[in-house]
Protein backbone atom coordinates (compact mmCIF):
# COMPACT_ATOMS: atom_id res chain seq x y z
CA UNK A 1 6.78 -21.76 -22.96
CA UNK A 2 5.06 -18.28 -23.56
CA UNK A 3 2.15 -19.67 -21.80
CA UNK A 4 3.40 -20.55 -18.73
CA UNK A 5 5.49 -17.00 -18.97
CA UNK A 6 1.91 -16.04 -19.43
CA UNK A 7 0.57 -17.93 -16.46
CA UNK A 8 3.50 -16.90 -14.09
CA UNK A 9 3.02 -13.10 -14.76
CA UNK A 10 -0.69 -12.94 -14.16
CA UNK A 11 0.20 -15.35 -10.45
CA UNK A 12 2.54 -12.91 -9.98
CA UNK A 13 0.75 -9.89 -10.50
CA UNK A 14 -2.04 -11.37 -8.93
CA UNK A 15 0.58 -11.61 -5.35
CA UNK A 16 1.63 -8.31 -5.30
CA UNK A 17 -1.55 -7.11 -6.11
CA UNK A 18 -2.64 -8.40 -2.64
CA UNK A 19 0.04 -6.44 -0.76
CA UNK A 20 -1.49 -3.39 -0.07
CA UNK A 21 -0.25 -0.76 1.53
CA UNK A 22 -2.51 -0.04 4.85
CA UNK A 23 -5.81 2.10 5.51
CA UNK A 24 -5.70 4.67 8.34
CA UNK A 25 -8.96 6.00 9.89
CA UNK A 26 -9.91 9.83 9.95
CA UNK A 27 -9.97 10.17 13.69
CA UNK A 28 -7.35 10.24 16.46
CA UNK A 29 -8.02 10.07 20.29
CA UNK A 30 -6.31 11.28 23.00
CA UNK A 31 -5.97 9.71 26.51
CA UNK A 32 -4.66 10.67 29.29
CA UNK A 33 -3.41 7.92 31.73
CA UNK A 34 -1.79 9.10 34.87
CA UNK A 35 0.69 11.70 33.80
CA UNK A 36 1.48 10.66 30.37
CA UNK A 37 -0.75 11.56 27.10
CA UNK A 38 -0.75 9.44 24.31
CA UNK A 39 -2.70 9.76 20.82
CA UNK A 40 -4.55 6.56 19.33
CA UNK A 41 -5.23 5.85 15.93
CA UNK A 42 -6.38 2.90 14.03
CA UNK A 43 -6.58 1.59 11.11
CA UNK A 44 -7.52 -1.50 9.01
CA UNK A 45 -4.56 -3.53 8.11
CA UNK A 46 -4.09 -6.27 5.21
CA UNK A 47 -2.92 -9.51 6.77
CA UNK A 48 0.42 -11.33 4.86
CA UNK A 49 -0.19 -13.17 2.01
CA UNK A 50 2.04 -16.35 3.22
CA UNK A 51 -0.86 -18.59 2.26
CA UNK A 52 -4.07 -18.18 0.12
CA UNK A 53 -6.69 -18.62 3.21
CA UNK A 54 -5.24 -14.74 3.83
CA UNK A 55 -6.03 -13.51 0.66
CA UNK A 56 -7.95 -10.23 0.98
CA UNK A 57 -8.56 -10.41 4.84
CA UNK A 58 -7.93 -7.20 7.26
CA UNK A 59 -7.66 -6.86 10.67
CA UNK A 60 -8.31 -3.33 12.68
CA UNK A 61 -4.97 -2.77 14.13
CA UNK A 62 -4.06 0.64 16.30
CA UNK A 63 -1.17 2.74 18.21
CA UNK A 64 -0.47 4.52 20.93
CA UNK A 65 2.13 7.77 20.56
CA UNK A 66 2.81 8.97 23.46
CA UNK A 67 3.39 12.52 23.34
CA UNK A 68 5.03 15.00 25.85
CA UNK A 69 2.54 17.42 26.30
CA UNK A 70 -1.37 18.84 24.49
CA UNK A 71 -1.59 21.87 23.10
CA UNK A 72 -1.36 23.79 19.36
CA UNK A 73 1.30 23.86 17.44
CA UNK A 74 4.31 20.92 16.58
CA UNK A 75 5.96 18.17 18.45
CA UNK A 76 9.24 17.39 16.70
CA UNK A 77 9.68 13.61 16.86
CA UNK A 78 12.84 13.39 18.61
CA UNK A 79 11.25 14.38 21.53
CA UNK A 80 8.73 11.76 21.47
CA UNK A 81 8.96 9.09 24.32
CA UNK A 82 10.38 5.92 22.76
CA UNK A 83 10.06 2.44 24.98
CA UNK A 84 13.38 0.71 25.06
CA UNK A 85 14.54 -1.13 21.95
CA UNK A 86 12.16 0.56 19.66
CA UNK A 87 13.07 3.04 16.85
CA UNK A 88 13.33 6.47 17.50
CA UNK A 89 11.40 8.84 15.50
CA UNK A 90 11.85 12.53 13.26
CA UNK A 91 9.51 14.76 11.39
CA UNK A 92 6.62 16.58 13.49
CA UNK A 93 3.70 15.79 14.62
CA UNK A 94 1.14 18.83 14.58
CA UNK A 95 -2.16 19.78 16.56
CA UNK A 96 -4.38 22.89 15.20
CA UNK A 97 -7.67 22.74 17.03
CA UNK A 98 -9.45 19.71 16.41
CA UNK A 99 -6.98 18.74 13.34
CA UNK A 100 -3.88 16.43 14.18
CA UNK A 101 -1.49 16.14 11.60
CA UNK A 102 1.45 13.38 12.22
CA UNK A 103 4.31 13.55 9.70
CA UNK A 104 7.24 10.84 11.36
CA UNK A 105 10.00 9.06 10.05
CA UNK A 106 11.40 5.87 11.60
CA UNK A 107 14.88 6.23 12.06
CA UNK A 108 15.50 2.30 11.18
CA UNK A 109 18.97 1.96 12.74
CA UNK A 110 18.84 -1.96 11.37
CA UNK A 111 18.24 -1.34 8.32
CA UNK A 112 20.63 2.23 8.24
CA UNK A 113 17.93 3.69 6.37
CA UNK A 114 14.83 6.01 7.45
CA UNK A 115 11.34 5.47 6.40
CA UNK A 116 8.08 6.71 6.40
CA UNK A 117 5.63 5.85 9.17
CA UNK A 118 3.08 3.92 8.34
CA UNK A 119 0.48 6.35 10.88
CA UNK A 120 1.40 9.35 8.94
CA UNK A 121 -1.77 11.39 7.29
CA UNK A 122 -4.23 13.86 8.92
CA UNK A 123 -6.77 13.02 11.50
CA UNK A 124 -9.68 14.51 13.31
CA UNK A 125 -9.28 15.02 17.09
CA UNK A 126 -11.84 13.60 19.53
CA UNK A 127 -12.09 14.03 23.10
């Protein structure tokens, strides 16, 4: 009995081991398409652990923020352009010279809870 205790916990650690939490890369770009500006940033992603064959494999994976205008200083989230059905977002996003800095909650109106974004950190601008 203790071993198979034994055996579970170690399975089971092993599992949630595997569910990392997601790697964002250091840089951001910014295109311009039309009239609208969005930021891009990428990042390497874990994929689900529903079956062994996915154990340990990552996928690049990126978004597109669309903001309303470029310049220094902060763009509070609620003003961030939000395609229909989507959740809206708070928190800031902030631009000092080549720095970006994106600090957004999801506003999970599902759920009834808020929770971090999973973009957030700092990121070096390019052009």
């Amino acid at each position: 009995m203790k071993l198979l205790r034994f055996i579970i916990t170690i399975l089971l650690s092993f599992l949630l081991s595997q569910c990392s939490h997601s790697k964002n890369f250091e840089d951001a770009e910014i295109i311009q398409n039309n009239d609208s500006i969005f930021i891009k940033l990428k990042g390497k992603r874990k994929y689900m652990n529903h079956d062994l064959s996915s154990v340990n494999r990552t996928y690049i994976d990126s978004v597109l923020i669309q903001i309303p205008y470029l310049k220094n200083g902060v763009i509070k989230g609620e003003v961030l352009p939000v395609r229909k059905g989507n959740y809206n977002f708070k928190g800031q996003i902030v631009f000092e010279n080549k720095k970006l800095r994106v600090e957004l909650v999801v506003i999970d109106t599902d759920d009834k809870k808020d929770r971090p974004y999973s973009w957030n950190g700092e990121y070096k601008l390019l052009k």
